[in-house]
C-alpha atoms as a PDB file:
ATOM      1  CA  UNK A   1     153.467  74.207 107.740  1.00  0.00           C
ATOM      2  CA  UNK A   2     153.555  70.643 109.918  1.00  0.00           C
ATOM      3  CA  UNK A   3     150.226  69.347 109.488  1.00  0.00           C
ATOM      4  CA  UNK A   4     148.736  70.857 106.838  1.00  0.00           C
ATOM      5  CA  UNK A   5     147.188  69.657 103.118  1.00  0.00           C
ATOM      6  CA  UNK A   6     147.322  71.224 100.033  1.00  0.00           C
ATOM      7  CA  UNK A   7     145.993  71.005  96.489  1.00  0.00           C
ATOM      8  CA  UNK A   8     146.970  72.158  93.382  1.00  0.00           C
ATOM      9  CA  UNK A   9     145.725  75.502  92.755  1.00  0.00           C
ATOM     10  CA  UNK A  10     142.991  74.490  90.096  1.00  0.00           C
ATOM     11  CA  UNK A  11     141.875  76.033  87.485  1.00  0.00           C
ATOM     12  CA  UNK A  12     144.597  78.488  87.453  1.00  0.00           C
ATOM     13  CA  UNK A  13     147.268  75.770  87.393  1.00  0.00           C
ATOM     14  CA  UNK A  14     147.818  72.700  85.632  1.00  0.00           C
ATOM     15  CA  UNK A  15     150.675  70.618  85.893  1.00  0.00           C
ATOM     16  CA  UNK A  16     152.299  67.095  84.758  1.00  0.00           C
ATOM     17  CA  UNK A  17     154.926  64.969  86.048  1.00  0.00           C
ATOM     18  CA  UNK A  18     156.909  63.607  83.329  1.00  0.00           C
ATOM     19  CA  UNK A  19     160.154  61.116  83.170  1.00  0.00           C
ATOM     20  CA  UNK A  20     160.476  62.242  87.123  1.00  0.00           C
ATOM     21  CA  UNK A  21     160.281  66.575  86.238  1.00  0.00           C
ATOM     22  CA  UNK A  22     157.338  68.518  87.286  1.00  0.00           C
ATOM     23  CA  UNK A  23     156.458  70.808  84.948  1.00  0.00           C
ATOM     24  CA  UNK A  24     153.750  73.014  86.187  1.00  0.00           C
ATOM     25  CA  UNK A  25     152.148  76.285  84.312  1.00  0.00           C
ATOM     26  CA  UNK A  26     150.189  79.287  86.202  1.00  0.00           C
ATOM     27  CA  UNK A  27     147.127  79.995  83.972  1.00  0.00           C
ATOM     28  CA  UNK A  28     146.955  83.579  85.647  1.00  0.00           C
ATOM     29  CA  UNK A  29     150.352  84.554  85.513  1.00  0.00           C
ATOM     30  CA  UNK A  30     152.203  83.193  82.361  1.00  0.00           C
ATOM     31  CA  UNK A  31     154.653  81.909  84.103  1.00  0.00           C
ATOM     32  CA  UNK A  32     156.012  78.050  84.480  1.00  0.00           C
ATOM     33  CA  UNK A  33     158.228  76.094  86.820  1.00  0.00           C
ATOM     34  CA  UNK A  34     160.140  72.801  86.606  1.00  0.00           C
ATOM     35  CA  UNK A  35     160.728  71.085  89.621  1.00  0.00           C
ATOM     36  CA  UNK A  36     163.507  67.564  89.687  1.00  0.00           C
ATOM     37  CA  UNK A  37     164.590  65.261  91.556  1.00  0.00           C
ATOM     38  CA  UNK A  38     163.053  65.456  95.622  1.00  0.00           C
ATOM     39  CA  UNK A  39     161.519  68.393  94.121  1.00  0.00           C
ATOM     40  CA  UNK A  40     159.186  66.599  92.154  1.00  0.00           C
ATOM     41  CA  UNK A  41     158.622  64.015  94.187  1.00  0.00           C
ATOM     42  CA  UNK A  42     157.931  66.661  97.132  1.00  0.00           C
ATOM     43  CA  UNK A  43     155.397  68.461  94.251  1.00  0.00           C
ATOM     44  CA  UNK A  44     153.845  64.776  93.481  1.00  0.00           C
ATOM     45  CA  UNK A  45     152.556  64.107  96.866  1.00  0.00           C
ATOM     46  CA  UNK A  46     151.618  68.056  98.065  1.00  0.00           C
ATOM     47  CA  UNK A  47     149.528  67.739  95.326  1.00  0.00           C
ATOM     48  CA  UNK A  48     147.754  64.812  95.784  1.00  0.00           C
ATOM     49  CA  UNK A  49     147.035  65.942  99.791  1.00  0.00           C
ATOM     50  CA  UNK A  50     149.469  64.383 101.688  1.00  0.00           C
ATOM     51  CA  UNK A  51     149.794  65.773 104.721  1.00  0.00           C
ATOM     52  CA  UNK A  52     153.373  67.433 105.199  1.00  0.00           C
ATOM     53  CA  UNK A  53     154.539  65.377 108.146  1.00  0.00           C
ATOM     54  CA  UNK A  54     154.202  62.541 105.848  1.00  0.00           C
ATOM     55  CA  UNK A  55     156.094  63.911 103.366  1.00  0.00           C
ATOM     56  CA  UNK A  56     158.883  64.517 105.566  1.00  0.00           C
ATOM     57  CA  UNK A  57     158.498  61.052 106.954  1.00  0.00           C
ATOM     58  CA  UNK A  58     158.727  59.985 103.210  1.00  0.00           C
ATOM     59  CA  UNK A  59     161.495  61.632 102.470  1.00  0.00           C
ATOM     60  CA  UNK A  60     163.509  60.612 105.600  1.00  0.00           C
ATOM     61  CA  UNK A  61     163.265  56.813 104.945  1.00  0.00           C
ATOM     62  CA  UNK A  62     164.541  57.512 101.227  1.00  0.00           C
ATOM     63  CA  UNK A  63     167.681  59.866 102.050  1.00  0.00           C
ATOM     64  CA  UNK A  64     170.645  60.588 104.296  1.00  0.00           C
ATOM     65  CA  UNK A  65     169.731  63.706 106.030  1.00  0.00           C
ATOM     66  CA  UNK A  66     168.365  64.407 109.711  1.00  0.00           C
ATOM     67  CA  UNK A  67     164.453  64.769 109.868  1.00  0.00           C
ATOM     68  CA  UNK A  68     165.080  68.399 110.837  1.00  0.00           C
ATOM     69  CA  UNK A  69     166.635  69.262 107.836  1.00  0.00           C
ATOM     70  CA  UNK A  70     164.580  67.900 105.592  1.00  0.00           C
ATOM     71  CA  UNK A  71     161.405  68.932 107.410  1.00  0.00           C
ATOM     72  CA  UNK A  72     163.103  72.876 107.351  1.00  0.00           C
ATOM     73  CA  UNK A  73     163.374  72.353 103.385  1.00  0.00           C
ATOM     74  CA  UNK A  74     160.373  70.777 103.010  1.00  0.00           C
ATOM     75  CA  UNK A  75     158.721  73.977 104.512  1.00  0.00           C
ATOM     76  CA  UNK A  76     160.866  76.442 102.491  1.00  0.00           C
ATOM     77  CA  UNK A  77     159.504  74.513  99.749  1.00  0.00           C
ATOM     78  CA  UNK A  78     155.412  74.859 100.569  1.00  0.00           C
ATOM     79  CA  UNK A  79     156.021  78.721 101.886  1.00  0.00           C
ATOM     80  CA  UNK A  80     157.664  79.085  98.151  1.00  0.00           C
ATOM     81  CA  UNK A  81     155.139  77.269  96.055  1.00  0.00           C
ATOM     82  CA  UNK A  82     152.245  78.639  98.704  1.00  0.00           C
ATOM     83  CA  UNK A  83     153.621  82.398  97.698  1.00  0.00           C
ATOM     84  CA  UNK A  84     153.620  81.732  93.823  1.00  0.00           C
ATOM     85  CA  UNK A  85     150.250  80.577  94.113  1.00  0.00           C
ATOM     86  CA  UNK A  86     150.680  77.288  92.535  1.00  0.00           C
ATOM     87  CA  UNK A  87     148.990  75.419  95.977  1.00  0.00           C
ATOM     88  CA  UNK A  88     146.728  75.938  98.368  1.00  0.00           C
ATOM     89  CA  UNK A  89     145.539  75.130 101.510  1.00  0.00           C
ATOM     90  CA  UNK A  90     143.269  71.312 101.305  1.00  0.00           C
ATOM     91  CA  UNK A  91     140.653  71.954 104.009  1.00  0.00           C
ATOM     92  CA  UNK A  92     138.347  68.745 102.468  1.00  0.00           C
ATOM     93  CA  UNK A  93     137.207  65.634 104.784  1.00  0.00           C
ATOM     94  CA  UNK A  94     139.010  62.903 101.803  1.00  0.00           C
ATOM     95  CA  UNK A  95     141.526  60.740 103.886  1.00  0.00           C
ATOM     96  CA  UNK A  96     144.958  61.760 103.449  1.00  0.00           C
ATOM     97  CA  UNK A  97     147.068  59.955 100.531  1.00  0.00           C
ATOM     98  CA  UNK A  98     149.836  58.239 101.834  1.00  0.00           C
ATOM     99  CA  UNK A  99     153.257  58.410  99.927  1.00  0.00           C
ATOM    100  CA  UNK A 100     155.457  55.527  98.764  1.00  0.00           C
ATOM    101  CA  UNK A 101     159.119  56.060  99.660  1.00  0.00           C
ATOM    102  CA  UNK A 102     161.788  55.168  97.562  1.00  0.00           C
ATOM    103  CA  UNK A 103     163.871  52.718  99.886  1.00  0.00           C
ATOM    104  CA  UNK A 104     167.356  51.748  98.346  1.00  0.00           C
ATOM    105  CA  UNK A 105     170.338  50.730 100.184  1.00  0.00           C
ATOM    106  CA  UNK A 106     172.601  52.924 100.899  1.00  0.00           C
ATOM    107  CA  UNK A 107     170.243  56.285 100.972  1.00  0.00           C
ATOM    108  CA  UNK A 108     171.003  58.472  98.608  1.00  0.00           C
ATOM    109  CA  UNK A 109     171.975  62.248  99.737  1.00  0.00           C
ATOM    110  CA  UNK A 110     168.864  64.147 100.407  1.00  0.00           C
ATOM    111  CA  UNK A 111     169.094  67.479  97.666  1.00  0.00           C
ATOM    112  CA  UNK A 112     166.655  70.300  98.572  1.00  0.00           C
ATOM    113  CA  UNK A 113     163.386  70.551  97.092  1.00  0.00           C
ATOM    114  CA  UNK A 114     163.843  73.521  94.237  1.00  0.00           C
ATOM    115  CA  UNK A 115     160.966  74.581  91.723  1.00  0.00           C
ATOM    116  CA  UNK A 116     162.684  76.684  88.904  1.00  0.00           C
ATOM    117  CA  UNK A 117     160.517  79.579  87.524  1.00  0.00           C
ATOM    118  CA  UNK A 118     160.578  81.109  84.301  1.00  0.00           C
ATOM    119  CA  UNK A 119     158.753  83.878  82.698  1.00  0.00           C
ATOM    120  CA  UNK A 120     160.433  83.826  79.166  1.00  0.00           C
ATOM    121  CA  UNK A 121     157.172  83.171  78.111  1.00  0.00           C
ATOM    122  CA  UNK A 122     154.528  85.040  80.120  1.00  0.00           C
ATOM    123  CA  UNK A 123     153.487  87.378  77.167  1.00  0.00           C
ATOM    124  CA  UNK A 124     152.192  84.627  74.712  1.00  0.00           C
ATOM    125  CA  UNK A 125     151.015  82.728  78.110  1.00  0.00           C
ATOM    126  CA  UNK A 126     148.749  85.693  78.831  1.00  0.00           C
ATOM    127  CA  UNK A 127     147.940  86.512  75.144  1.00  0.00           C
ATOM    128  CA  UNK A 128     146.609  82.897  74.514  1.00  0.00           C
ATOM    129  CA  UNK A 129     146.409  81.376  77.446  1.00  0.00           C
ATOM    130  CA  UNK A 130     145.432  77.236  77.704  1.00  0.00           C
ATOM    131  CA  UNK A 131     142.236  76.447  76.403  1.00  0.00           C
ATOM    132  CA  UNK A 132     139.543  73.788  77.539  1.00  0.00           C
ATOM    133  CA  UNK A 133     138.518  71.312  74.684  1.00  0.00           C
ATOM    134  CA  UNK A 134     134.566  70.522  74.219  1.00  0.00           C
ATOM    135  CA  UNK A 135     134.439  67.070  73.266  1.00  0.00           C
ATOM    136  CA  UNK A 136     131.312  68.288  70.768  1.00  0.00           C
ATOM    137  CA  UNK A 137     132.371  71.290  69.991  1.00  0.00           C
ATOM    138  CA  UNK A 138     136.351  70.834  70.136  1.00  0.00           C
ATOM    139  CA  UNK A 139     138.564  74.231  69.642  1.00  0.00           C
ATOM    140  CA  UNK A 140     138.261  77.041  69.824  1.00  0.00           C
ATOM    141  CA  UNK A 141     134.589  77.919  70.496  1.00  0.00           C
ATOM    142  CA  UNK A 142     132.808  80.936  72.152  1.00  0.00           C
ATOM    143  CA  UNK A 143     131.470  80.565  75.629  1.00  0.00           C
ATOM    144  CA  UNK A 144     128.004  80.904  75.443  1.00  0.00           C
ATOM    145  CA  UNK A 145     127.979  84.185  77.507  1.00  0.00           C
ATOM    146  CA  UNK A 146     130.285  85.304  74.832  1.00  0.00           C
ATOM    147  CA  UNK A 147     127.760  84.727  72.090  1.00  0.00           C
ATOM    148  CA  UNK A 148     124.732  86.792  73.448  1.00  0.00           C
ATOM    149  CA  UNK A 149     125.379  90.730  72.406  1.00  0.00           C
ATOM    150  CA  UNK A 150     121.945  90.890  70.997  1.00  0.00           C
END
């Protein structure tokens, strides 16, 4: 995975970053993950392109662990959120975001990067999935395609 970009998955995922969780829902499967901690912060910058190596870098400057071991993590990580389908590869010419370590004195232990999934709710996920809002027509309205039987 050294070297690559990603991007979120978009349309079929959304996600938000709230009070330091990532909380990110799979439009096409129903199901939802919460990510904390160097989890989230790993999700943050993945999703905004930075480049893995820089990640890793990040990470290293803001936690006691070998570069090695966070880079294998860090790779378990993308190969995991790569498989559910909640990123994908970022093959676009936009410079690379750089990420903004955390420095504090003395480094806090480095946890590995986990993204929780749950599927309690895939059924009503599926049934009613997330709907776009039309600023002039609001919600719920019928796609135009939707509207033409004749």
């Amino acid at each position: 995975m050294q070297g690559q970009r990603f991007r979120i998955n978009a349309p079929d995922v959304i996600n938000q970053v709230i009070d330091g969780e990532a909380i990110v829902l799979h439009l096409g499967t129903g199901r939802y993950f919460s990510a904390r901690g160097c989890g989230a912060e790993v999700w943050s910058w993945l999703s905004a392109s930075v480049p893995v190596p820089a990640v890793v870098e990040a990470l290293a400057s803001s936690y006691d662990a070998s570069p090695d071991a966070i880079a294998a993590a860090v790779d378990e990580f993308v190969t995991y959120l790569s498989g559910e389908g909640l990123i994908v590869d970022n093959f676009d010419d936009q410079p690379a975001a750089t990420p903004s370590p955390t420095i504090s004195t003395p480094k806090p232990s480095f946890e590995l990067p986990v993204m929780e999934a749950f599927g309690d709710l895939e059924d009503l996920l599926l049934l009613d999935p997330v709907h776009e809002v039309s600023t002039e027509k609001g919600w719920p309205h019928v796609a135009p395609e939707a509207g033409s039987h004749g």
